[in-house]
N, C-alpha and C. Protein backbone atom coordinates (compact mmCIF):
# COMPACT_ATOMS: atom_id res chain seq x y z
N UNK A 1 17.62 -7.31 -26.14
CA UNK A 1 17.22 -8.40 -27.03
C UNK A 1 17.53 -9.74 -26.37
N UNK A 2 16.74 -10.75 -26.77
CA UNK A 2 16.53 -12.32 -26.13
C UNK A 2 17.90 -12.73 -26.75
N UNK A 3 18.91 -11.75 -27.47
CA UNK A 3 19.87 -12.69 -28.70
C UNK A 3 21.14 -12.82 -27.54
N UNK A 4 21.15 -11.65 -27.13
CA UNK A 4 22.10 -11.21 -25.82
C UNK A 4 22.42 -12.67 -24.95
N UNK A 5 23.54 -12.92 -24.72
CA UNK A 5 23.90 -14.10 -23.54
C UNK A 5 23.81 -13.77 -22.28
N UNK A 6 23.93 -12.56 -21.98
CA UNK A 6 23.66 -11.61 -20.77
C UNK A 6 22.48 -12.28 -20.42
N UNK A 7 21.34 -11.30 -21.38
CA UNK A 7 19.38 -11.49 -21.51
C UNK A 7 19.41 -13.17 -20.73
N UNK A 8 19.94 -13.86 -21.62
CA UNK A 8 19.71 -15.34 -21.61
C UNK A 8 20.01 -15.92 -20.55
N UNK A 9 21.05 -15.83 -19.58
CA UNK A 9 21.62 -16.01 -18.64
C UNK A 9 20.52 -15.73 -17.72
N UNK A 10 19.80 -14.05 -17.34
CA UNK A 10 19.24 -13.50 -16.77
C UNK A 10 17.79 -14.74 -16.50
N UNK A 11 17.48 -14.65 -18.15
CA UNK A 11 16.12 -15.25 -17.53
C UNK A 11 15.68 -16.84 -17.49
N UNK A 12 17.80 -17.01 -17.57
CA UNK A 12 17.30 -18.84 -17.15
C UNK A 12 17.96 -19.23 -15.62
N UNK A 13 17.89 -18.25 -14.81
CA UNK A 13 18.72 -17.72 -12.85
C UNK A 13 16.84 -18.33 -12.97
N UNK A 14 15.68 -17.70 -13.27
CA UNK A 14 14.40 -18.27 -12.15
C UNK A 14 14.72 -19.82 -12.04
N UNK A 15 14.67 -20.45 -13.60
CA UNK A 15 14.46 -21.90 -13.81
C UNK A 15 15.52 -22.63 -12.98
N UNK A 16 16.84 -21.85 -12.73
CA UNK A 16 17.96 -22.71 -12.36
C UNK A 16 17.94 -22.81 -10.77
N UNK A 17 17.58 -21.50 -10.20
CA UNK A 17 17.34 -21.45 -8.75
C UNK A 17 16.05 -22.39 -8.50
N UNK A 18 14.81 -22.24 -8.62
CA UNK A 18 14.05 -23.16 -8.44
C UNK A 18 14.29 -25.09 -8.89
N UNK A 19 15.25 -24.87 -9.88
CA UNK A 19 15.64 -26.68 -9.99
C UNK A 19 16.63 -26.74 -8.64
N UNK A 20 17.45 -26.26 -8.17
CA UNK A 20 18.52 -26.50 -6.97
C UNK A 20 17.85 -26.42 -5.79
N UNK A 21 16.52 -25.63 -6.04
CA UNK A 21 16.01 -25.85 -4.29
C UNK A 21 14.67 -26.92 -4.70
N UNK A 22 14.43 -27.57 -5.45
CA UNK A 22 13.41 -28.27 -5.99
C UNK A 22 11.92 -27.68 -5.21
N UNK A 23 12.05 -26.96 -5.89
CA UNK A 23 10.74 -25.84 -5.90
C UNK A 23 9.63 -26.66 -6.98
N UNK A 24 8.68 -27.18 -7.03
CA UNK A 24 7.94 -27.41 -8.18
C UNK A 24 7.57 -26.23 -9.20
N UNK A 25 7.82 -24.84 -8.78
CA UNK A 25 7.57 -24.34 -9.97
C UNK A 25 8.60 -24.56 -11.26
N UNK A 26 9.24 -25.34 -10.89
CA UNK A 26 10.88 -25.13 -11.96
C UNK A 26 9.97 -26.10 -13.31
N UNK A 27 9.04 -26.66 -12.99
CA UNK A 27 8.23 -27.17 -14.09
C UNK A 27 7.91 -25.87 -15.12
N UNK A 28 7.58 -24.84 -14.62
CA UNK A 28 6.61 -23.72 -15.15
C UNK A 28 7.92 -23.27 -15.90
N UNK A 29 9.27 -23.19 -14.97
CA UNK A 29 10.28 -21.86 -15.67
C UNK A 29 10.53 -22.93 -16.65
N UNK A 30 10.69 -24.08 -16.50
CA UNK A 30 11.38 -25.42 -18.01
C UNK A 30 10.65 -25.18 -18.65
N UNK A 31 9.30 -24.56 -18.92
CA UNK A 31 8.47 -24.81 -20.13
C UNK A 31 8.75 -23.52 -20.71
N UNK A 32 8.79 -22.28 -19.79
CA UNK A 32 9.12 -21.36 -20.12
C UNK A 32 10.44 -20.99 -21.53
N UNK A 33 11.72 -21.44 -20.53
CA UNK A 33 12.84 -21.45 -21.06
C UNK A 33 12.57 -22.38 -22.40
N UNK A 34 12.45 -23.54 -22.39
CA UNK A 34 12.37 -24.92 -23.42
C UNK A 34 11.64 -23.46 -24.52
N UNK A 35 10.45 -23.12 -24.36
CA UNK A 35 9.52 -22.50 -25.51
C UNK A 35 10.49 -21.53 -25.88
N UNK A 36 11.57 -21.21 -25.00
CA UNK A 36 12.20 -19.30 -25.77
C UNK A 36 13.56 -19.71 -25.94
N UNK A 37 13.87 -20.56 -25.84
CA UNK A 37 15.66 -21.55 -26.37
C UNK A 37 15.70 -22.37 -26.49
N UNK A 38 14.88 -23.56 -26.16
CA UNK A 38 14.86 -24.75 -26.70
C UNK A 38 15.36 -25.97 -25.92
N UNK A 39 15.74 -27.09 -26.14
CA UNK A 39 16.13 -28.11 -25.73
C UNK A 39 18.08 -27.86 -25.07
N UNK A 40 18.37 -27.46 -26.16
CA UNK A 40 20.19 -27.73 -25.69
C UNK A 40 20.56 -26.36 -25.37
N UNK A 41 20.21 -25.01 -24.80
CA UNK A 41 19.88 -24.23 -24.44
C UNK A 41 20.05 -24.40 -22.92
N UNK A 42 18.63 -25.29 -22.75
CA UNK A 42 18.22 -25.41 -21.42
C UNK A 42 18.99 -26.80 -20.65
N UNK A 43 19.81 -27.41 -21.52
CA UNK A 43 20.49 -28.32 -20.97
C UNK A 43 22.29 -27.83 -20.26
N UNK A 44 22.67 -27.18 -21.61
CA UNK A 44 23.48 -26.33 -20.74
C UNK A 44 23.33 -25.56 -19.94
N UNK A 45 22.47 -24.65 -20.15
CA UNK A 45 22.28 -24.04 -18.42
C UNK A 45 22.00 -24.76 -17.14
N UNK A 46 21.75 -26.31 -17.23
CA UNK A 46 21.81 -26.91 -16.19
C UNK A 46 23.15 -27.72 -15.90
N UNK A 47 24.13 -27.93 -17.10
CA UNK A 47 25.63 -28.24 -16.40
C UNK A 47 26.29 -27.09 -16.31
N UNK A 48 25.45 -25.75 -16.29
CA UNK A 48 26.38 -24.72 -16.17
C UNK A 48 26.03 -24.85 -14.57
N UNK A 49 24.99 -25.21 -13.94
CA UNK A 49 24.40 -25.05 -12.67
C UNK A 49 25.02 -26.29 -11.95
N UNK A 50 25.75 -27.18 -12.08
CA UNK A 50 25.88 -28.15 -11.69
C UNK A 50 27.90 -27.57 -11.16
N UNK A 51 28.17 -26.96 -12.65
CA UNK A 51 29.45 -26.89 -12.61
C UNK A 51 29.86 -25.63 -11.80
N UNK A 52 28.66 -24.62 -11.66
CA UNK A 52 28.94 -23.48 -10.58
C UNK A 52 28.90 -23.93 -9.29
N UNK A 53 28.20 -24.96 -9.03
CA UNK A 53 28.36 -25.53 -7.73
C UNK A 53 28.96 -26.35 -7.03
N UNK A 54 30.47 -27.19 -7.93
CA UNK A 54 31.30 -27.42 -7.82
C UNK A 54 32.57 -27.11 -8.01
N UNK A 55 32.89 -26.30 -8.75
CA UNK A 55 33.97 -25.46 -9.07
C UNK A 55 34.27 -24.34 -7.75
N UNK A 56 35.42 -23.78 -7.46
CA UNK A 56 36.07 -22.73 -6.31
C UNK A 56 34.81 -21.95 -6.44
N UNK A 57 34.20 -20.56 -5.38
CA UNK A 57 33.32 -20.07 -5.59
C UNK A 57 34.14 -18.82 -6.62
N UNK A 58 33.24 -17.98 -7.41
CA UNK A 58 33.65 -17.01 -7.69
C UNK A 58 33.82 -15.57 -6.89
N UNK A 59 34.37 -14.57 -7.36
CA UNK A 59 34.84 -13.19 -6.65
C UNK A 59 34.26 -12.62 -6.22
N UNK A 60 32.94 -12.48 -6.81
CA UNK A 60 31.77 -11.95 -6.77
C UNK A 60 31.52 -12.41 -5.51
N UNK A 61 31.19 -11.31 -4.26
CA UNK A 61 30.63 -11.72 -2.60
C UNK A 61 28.71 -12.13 -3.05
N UNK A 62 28.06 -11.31 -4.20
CA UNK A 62 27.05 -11.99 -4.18
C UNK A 62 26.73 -13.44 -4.64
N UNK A 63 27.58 -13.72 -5.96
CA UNK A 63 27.41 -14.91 -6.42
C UNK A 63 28.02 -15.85 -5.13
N UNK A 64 29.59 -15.80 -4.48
CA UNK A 64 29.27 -16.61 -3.85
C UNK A 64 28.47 -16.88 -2.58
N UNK A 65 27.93 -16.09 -2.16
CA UNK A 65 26.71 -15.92 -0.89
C UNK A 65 25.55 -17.00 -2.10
N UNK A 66 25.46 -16.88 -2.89
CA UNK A 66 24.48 -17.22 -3.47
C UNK A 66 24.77 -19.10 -3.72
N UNK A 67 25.82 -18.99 -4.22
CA UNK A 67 25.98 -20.40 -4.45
C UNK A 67 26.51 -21.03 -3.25
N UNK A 68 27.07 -20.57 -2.25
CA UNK A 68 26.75 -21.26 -0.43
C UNK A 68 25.45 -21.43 -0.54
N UNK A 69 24.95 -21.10 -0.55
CA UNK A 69 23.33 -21.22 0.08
C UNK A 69 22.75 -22.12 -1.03
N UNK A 70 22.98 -22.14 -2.61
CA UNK A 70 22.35 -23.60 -2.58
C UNK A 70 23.29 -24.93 -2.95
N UNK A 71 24.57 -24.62 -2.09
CA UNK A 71 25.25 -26.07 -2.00
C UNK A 71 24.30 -26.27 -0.83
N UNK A 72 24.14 -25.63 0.10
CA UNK A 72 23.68 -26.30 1.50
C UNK A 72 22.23 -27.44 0.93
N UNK A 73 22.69 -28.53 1.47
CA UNK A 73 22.09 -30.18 1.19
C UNK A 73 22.96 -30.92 0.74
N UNK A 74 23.66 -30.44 -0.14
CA UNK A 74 24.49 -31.01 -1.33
C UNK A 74 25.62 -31.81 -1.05
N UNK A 75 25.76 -32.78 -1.07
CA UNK A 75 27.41 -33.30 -0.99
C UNK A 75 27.91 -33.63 -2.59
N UNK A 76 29.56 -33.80 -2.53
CA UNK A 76 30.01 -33.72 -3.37
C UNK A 76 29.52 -34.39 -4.64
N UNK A 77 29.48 -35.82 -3.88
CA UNK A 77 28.62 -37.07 -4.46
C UNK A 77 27.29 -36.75 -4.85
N UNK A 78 26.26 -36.11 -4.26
CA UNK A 78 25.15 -35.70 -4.85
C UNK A 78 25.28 -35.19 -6.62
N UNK A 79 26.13 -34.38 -6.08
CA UNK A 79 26.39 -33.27 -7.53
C UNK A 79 26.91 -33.82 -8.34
N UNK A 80 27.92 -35.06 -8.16
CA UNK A 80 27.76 -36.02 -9.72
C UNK A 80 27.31 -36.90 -9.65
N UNK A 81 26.24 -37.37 -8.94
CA UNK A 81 24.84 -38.15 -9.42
C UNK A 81 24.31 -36.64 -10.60
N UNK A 82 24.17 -35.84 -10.18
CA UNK A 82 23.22 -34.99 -10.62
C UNK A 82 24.01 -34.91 -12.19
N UNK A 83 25.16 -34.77 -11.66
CA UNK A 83 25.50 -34.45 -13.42
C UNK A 83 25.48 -35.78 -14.30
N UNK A 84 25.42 -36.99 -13.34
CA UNK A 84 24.99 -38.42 -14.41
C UNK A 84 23.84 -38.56 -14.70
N UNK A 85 23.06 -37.91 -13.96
CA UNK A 85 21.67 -38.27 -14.55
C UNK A 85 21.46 -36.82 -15.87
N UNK A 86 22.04 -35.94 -15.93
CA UNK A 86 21.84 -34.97 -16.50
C UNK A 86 22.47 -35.29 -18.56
N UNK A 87 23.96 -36.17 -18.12
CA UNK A 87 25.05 -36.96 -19.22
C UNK A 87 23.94 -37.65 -19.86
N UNK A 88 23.08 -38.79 -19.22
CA UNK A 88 22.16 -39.40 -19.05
C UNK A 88 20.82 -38.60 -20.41
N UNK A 89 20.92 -37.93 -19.96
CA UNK A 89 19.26 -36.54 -20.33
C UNK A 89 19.84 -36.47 -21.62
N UNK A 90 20.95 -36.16 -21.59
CA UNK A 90 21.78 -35.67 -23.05
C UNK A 90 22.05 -36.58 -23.94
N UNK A 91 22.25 -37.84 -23.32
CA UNK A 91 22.18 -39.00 -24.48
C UNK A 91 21.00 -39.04 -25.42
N UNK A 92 20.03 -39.63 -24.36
CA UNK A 92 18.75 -39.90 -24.47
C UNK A 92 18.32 -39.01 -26.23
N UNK A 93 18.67 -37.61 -25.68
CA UNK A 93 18.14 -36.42 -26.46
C UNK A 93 18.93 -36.73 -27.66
N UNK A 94 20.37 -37.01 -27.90
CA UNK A 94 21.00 -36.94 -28.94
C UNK A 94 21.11 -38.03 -29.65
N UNK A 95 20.65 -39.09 -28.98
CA UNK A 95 20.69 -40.62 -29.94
C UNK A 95 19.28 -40.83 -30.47
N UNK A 96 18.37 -39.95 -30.12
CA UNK A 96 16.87 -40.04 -30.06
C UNK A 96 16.13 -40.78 -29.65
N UNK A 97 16.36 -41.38 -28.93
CA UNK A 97 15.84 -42.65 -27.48
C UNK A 97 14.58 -41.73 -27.10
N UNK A 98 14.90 -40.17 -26.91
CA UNK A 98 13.67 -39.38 -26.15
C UNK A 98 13.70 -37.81 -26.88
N UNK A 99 12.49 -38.16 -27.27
CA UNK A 99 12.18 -36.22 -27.34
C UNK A 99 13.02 -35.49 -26.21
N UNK A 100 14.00 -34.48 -26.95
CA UNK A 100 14.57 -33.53 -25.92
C UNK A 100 13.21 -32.77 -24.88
N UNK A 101 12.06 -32.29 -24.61
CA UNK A 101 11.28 -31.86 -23.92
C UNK A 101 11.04 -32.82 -22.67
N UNK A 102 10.82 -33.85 -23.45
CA UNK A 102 10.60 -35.23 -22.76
C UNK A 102 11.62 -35.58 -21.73
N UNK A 103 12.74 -35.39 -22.42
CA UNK A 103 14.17 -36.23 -21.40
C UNK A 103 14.96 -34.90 -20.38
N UNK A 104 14.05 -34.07 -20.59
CA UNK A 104 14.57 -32.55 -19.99
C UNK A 104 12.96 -32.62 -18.64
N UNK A 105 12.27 -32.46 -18.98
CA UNK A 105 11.14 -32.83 -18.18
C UNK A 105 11.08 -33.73 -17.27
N UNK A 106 11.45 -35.19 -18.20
CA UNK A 106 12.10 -36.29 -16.74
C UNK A 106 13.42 -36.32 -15.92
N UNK A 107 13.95 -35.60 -16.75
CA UNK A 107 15.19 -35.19 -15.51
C UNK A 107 14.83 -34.33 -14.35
N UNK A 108 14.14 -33.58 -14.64
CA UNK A 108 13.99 -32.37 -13.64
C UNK A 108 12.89 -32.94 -12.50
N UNK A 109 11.93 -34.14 -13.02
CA UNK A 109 11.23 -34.51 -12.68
C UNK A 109 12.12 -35.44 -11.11
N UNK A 110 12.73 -36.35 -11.87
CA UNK A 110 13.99 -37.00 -10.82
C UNK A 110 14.63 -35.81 -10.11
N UNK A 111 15.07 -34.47 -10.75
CA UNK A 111 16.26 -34.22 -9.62
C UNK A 111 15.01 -33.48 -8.47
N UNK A 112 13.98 -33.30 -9.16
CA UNK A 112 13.20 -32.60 -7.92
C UNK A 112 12.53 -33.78 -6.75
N UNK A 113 12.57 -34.81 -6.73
CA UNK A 113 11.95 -36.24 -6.58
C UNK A 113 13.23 -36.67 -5.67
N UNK A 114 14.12 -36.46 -5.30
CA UNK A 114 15.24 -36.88 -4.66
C UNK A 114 15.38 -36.12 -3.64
């Protein structure tokens, strides 16, 4: 079931891997995800992606093989630009300045654009 955090986790790895290597399909998986969880859903899974890639790696030899490979570009400083423009996304969405689709769309739009 989609109710599962497991499920959920699973099928927001396409959207999150394609936003870190700025793949343009990460447009397709955001519309995806946004339509099957929604706005704050898909926002945490992107400071969950921000915070796996700054935090010690984990135990796991695949996860961290996995998250080496997409720090590589990254400096420290990158990754909290990324999470200010993301703080940024979350305002926007919660003061209503911007449709959450909207301020999730132009974020991704910037972090892929950089």
């Amino acid at each position: 079931s989609f109710d599962n955090p497991v499920v959920r986790i699973t099928i927001a790895f396409p959207f999150l891997d394609a936003l870190i290597t700025k793949n343009p399909s990460v447009l397709v998986e955001l519309d995806k995800l946004l339509e099957e969880y929604g706005e704050m859903y898909t926002l945490t899974m992107i400071y969950y992606l921000w915070r796996r890639n700054i935090l010690p790696p984990p135990l796991s030899a695949f996860a961290a093989k996995k998250i080496a490979e997409q720090k590589q570009g990254y400096s420290l400083s990158d990754f909290s630009q990324l999470y200010t423009w993301t703080l940024d996304a979350e305002l926007k969405i919660k003061s209503g300045i911007l449709p959450g689709q909207l301020a999730l769309r132009s974020l991704v739009q910037k972090i892929i654009s950089c």
